[in-house]
N, C-alpha and C. Protein backbone atom coordinates (compact mmCIF):
# COMPACT_ATOMS: atom_id res chain seq x y z
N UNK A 1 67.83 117.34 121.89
CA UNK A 1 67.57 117.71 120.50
C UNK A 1 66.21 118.40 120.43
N UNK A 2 65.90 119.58 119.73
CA UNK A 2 64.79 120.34 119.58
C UNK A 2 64.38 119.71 118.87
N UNK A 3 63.30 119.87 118.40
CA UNK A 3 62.57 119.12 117.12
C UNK A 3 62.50 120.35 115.99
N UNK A 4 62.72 119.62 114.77
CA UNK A 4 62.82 119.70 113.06
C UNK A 4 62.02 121.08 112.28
N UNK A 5 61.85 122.08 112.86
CA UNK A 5 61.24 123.61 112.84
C UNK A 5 60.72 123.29 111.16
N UNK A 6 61.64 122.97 110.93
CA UNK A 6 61.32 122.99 108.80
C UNK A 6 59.79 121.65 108.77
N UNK A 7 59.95 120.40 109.80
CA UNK A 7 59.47 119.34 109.27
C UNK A 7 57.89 119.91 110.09
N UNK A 8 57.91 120.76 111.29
CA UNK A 8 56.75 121.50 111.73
C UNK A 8 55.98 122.38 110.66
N UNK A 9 56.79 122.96 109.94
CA UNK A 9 56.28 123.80 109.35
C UNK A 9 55.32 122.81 107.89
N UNK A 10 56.19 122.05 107.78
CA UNK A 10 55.56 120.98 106.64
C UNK A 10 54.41 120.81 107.04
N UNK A 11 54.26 120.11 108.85
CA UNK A 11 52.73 119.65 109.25
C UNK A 11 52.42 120.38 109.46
N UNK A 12 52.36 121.75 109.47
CA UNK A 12 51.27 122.78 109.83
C UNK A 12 50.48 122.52 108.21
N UNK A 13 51.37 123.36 107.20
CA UNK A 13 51.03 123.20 105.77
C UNK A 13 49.70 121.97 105.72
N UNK A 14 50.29 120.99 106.13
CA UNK A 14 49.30 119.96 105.49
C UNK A 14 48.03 120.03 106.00
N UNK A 15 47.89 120.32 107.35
CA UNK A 15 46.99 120.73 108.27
C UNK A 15 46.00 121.89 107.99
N UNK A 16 46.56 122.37 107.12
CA UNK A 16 46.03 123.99 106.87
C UNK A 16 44.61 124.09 106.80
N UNK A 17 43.40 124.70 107.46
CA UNK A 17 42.30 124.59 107.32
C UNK A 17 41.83 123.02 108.00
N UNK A 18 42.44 122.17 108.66
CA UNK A 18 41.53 121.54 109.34
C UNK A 18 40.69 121.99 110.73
N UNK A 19 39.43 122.06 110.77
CA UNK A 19 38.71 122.44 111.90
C UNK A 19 39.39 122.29 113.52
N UNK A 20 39.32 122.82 114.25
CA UNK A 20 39.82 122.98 115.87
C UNK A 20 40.97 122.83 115.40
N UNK A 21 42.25 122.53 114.70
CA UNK A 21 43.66 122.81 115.07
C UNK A 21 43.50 123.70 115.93
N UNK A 22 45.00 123.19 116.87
CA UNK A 22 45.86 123.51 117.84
C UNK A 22 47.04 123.01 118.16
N UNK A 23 47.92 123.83 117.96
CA UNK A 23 49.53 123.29 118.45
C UNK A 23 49.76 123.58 119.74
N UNK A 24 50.66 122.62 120.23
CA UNK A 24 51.20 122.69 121.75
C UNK A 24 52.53 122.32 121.72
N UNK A 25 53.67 122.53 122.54
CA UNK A 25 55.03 122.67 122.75
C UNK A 25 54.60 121.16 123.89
N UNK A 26 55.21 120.24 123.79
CA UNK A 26 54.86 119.20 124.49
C UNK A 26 56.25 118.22 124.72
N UNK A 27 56.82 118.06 125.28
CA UNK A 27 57.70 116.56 125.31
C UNK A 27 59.13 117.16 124.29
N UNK A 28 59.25 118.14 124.01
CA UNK A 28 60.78 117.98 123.28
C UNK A 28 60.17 118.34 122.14
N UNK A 29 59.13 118.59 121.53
CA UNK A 29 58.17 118.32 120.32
C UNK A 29 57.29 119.35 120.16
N UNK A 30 56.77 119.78 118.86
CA UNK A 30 55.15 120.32 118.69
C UNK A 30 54.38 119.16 118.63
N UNK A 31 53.24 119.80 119.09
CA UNK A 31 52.20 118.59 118.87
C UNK A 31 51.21 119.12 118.38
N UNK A 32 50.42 118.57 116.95
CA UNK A 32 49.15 119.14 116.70
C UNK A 32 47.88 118.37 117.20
N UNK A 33 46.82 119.04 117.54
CA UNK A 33 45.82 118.95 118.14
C UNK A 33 44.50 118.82 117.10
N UNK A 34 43.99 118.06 117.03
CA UNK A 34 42.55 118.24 116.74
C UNK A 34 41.08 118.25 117.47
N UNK A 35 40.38 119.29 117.67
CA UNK A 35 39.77 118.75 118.88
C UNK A 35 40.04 118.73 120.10
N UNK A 36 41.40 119.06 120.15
CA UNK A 36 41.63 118.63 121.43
C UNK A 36 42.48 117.52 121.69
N UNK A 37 42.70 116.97 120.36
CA UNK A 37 43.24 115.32 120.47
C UNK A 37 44.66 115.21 119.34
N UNK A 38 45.57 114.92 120.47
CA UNK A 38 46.72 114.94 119.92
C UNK A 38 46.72 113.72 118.37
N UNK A 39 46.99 114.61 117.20
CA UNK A 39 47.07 113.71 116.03
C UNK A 39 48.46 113.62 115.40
N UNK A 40 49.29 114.33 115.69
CA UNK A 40 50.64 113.89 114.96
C UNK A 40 51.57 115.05 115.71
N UNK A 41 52.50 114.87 116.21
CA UNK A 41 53.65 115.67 116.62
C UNK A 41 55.02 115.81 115.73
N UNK A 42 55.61 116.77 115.32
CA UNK A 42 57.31 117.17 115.53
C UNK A 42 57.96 116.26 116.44
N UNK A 43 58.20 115.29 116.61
CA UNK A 43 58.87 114.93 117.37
C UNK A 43 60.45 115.68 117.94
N UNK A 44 60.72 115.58 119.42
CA UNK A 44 61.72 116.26 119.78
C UNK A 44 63.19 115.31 119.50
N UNK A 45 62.85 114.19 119.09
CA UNK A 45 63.83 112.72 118.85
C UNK A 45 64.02 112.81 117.63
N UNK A 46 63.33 114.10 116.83
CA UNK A 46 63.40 113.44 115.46
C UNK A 46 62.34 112.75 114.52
N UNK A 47 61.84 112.86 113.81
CA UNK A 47 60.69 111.91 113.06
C UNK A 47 59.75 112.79 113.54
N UNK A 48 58.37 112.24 113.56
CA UNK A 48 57.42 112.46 113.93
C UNK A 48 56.54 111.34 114.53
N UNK A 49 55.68 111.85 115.68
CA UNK A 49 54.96 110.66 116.04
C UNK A 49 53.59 111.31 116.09
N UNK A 50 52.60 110.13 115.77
CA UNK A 50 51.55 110.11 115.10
C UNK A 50 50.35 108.71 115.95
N UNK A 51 49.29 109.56 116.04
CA UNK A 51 48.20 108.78 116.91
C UNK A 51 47.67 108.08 115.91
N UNK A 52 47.44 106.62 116.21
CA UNK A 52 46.32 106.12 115.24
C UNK A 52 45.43 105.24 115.82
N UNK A 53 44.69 104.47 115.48
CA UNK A 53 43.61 103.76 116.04
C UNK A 53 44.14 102.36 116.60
N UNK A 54 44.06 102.06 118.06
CA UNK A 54 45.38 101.33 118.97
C UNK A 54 45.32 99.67 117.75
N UNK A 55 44.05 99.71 117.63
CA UNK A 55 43.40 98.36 116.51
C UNK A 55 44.04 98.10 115.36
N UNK A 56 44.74 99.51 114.64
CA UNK A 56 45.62 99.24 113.45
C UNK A 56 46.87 99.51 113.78
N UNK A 57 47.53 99.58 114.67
CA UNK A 57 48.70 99.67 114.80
C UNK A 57 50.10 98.53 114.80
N UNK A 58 49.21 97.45 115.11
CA UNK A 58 50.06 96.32 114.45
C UNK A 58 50.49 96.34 113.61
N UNK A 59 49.51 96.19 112.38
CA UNK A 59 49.43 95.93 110.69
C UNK A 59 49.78 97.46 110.26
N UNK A 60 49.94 98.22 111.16
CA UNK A 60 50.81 99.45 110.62
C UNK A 60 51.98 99.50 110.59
N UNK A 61 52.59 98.80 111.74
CA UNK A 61 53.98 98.59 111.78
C UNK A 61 54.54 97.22 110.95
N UNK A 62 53.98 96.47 110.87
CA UNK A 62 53.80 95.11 109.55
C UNK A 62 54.25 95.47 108.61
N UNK A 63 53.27 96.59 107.76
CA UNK A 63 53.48 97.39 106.54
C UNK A 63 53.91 98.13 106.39
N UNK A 64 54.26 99.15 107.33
CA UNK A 64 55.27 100.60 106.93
C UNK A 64 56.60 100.32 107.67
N UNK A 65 57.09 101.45 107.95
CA UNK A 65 58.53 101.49 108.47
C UNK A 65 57.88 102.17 109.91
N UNK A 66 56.86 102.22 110.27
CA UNK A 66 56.54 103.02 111.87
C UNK A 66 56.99 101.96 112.55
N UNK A 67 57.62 101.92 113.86
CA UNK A 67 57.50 101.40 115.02
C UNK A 67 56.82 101.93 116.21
N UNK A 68 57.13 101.25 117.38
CA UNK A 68 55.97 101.76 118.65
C UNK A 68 56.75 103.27 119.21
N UNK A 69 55.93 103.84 119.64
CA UNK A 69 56.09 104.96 120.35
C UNK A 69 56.20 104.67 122.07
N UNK A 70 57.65 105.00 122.58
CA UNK A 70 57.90 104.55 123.58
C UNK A 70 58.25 106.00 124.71
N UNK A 71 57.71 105.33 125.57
CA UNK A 71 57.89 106.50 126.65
C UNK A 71 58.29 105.94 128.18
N UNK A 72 59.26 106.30 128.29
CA UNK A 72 59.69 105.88 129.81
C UNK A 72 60.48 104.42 129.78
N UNK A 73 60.33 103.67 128.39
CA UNK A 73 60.70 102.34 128.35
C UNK A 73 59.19 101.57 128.41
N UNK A 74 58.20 102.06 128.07
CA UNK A 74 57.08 101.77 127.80
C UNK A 74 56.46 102.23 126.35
N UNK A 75 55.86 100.58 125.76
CA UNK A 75 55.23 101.01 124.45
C UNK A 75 53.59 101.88 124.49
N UNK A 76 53.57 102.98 123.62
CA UNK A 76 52.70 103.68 123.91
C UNK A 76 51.15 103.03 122.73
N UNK A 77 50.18 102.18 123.17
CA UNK A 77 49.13 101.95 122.31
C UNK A 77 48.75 103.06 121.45
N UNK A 78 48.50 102.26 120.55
CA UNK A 78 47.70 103.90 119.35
C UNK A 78 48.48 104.93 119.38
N UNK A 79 49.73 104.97 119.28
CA UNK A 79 50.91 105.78 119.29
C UNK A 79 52.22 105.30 118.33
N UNK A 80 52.65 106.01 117.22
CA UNK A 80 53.30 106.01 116.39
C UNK A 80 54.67 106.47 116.06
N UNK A 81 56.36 105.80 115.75
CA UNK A 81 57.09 106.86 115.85
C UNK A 81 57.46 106.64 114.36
N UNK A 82 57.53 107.52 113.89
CA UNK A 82 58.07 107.27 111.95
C UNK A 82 59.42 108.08 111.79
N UNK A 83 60.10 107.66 111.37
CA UNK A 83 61.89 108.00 111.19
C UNK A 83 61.81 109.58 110.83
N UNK A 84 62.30 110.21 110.25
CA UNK A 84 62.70 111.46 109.71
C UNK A 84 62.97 111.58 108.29
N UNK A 85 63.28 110.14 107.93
CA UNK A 85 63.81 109.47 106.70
C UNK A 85 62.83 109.14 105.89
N UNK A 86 61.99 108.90 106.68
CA UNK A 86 60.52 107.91 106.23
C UNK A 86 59.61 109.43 105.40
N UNK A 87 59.86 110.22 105.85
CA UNK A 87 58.62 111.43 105.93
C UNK A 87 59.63 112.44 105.53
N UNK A 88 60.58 112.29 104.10
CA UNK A 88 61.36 113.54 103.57
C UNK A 88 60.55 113.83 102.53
N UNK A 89 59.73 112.69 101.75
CA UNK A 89 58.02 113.12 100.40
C UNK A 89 57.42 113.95 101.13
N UNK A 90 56.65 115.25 100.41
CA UNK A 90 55.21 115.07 100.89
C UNK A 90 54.61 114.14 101.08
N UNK A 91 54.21 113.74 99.78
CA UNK A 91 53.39 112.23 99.87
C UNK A 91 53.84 111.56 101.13
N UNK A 92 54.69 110.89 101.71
CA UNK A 92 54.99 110.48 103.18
C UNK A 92 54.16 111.03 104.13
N UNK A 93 54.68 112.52 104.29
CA UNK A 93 54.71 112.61 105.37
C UNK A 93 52.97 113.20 105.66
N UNK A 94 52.35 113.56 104.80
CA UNK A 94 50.83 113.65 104.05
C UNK A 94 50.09 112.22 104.48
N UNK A 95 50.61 111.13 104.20
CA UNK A 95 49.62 109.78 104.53
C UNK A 95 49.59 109.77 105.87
N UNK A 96 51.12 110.27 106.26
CA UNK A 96 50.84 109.56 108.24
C UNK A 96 49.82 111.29 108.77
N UNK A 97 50.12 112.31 108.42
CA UNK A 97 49.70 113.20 109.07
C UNK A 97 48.17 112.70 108.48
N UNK A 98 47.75 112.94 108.00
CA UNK A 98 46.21 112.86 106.96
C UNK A 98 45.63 111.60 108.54
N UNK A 99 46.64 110.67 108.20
CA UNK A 99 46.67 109.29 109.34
C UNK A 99 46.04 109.59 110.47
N UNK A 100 46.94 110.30 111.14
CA UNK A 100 46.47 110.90 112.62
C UNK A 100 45.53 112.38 112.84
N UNK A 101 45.45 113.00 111.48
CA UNK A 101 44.08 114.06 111.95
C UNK A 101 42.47 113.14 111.74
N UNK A 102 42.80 112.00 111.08
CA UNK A 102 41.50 111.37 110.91
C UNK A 102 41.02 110.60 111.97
N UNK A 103 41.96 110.05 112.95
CA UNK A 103 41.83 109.23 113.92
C UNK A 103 41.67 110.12 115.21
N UNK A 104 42.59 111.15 115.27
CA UNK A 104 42.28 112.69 116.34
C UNK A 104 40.94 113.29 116.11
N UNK A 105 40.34 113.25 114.68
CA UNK A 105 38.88 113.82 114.77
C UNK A 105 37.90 112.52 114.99
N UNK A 106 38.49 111.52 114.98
CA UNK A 106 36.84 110.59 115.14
C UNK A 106 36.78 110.74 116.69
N UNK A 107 37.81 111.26 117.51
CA UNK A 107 37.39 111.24 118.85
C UNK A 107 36.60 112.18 119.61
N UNK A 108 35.78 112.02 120.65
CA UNK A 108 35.28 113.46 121.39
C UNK A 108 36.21 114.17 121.84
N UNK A 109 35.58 115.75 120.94
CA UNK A 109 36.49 116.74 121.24
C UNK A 109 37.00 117.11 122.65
N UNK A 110 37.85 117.47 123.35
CA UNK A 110 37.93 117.89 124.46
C UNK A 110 38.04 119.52 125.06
């Protein structure tokens, strides 16, 4: 499955004018970059997955509908996967992206 061209185009939009953006073709997926630092992808599965701070990711999945971001059959820390379903609002899909460019910029750029 390619990933969601319409739901890319949404996260670019929201993105618009944040400092160092950069997209990359990554995993089945776009991935946007801040810095250097992957903050929220197109997922190629569908949804989108989204970096956040490994510390809130519990009580993120507690409270929202995200679960873990898995790779290989491994859960990925500070890594996010949110449905497709979850993120059809702006408003949605705006909190998790907003989510992961804030947590992609507190890091050193690369």
């Amino acid at each position: 499955m390619a990933y969601d061209e319409a739901l890319a185009d949404r996260i670019r939009g929201l993105l618009e004018g944040e400092p160092l953006l950069t997209e990359r073709k990554m995993f089945g997926g776009l991935g946007f970059m801040v810095g250097g630092n992957m903050a929220v992808a197109a997922s190629g599965q569908g949804g989108i997955l989204v970096r956040v701070d490994p510390d809130e990711g519990e009580r993120l999945m507690a409270t929202t509908s995200a679960h873990p971001m898995e790779m290989r059959g491994r859960e990925m820390s500070g890594w996010l996967r949110v449905d497709a379903a979850d993120v059809t609002t702006d408003e949605a899909l705006d909190e998790w992206v907003r989510r992961g460019a804030s947590y992609a910029g507190s890091l050193p750029a690369k």
